[in-house]
Protein backbone atom coordinates (compact mmCIF):
# COMPACT_ATOMS: atom_id res chain seq x y z
CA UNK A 1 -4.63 -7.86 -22.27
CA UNK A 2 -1.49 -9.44 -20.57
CA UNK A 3 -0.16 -7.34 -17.28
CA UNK A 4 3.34 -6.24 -17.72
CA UNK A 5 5.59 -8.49 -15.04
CA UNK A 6 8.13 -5.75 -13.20
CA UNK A 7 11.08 -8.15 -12.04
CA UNK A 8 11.75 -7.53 -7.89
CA UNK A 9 15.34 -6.28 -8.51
CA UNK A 10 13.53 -3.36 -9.71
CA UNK A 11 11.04 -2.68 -7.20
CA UNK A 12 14.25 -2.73 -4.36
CA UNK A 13 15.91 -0.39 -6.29
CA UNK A 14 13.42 1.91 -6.50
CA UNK A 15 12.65 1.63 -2.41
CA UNK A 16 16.50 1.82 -1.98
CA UNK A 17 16.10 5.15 -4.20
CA UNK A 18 13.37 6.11 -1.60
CA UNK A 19 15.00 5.67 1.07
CA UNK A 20 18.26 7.74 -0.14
CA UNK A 21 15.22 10.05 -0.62
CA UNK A 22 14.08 10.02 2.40
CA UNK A 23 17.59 10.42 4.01
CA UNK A 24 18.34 13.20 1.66
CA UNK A 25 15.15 14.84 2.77
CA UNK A 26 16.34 14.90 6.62
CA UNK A 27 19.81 16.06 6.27
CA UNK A 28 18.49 18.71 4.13
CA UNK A 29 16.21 20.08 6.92
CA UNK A 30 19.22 19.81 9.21
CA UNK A 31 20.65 22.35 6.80
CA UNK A 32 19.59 25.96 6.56
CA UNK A 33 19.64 27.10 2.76
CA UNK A 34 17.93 30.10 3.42
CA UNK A 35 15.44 31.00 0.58
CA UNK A 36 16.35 27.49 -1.08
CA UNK A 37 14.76 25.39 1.36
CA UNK A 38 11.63 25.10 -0.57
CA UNK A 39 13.12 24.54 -3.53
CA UNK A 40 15.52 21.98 -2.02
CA UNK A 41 12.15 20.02 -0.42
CA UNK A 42 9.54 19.96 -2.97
CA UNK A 43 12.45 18.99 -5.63
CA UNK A 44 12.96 15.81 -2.91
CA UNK A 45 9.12 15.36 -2.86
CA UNK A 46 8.41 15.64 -6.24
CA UNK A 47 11.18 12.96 -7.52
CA UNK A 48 9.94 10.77 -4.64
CA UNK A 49 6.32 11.22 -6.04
CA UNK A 50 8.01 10.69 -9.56
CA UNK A 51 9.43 7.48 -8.42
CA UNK A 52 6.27 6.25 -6.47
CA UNK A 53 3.79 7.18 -10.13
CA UNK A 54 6.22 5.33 -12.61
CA UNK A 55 6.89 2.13 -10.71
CA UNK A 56 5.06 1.40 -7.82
CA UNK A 57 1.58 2.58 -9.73
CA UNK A 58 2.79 1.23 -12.99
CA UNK A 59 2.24 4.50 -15.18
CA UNK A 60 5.28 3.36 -16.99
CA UNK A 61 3.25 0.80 -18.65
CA UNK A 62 0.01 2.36 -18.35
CA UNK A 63 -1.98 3.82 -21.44
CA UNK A 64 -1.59 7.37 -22.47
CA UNK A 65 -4.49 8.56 -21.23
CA UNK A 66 -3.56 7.14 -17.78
CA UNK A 67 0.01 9.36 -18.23
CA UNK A 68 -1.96 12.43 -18.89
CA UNK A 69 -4.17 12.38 -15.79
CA UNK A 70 -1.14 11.87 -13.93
CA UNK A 71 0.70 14.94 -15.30
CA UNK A 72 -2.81 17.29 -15.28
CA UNK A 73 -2.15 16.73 -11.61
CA UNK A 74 1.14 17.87 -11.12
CA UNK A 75 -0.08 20.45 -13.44
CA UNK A 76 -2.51 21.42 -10.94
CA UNK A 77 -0.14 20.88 -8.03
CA UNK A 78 1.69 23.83 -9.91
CA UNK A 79 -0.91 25.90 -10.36
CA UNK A 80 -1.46 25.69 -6.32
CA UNK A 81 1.69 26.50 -5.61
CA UNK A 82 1.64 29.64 -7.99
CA UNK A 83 -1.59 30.88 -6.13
CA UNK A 84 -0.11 30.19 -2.83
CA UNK A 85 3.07 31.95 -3.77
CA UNK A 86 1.56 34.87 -4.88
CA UNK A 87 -0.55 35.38 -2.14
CA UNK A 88 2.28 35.09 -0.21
CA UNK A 89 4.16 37.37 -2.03
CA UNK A 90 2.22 40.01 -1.97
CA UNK A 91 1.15 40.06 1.84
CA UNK A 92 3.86 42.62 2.65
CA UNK A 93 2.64 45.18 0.59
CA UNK A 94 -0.60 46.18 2.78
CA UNK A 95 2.26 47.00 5.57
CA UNK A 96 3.45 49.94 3.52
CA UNK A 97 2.30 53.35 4.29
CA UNK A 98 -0.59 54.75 1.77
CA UNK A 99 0.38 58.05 0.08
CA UNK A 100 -1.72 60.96 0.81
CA UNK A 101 -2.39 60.39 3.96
């Protein structure tokens, strides 16, 4: 089985999308967006992690089962964050005051 040859133009362009990354991910902490900073990060992270799985760890070219264990982890990673948010959500409810008593 012959390896797939990625030419280097694409490899800087991907760290030079990284980077922009990186820098976007800075200035946007510099920034309050209220409840949107969350949303404003882990869309940052996720494309960087997007970036990093398709070139630099060759899933682009990779069989299918390879693409599948990649996206039953970010399947997982959503899962997480569902658990987490809902415990989190629902943390201010044992502040209100019980009727009947």
């Amino acid at each position: 089985m012959a390896e797939h040859v990625t030419p280097v133009r694409t490899y800087l362009a991907v760290f030079a999308a990284l980077l922009v990354l990186t820098l976007a991910t800075w200035l946007a902490a510099q920034v309050d967006f209220g409840p949107a900073n969350d949303v404003i990060a882990l869309t940052i992270a996720v494309t960087k992690a997007l970036l990093v799985l398709w070139f630099f760890m060759h899933l682009r070219y990779s069989t299918r089962m390879t693409m599948l264990t990649a996206l039953a982890g970010f399947f997982w990673l959503g899962i997480l964050i569902a658990l987490t948010l809902n415990d989190y959500l629902t943390r201010g409810s044992s502040l209100l005051p019980v009727l009947g008593k």
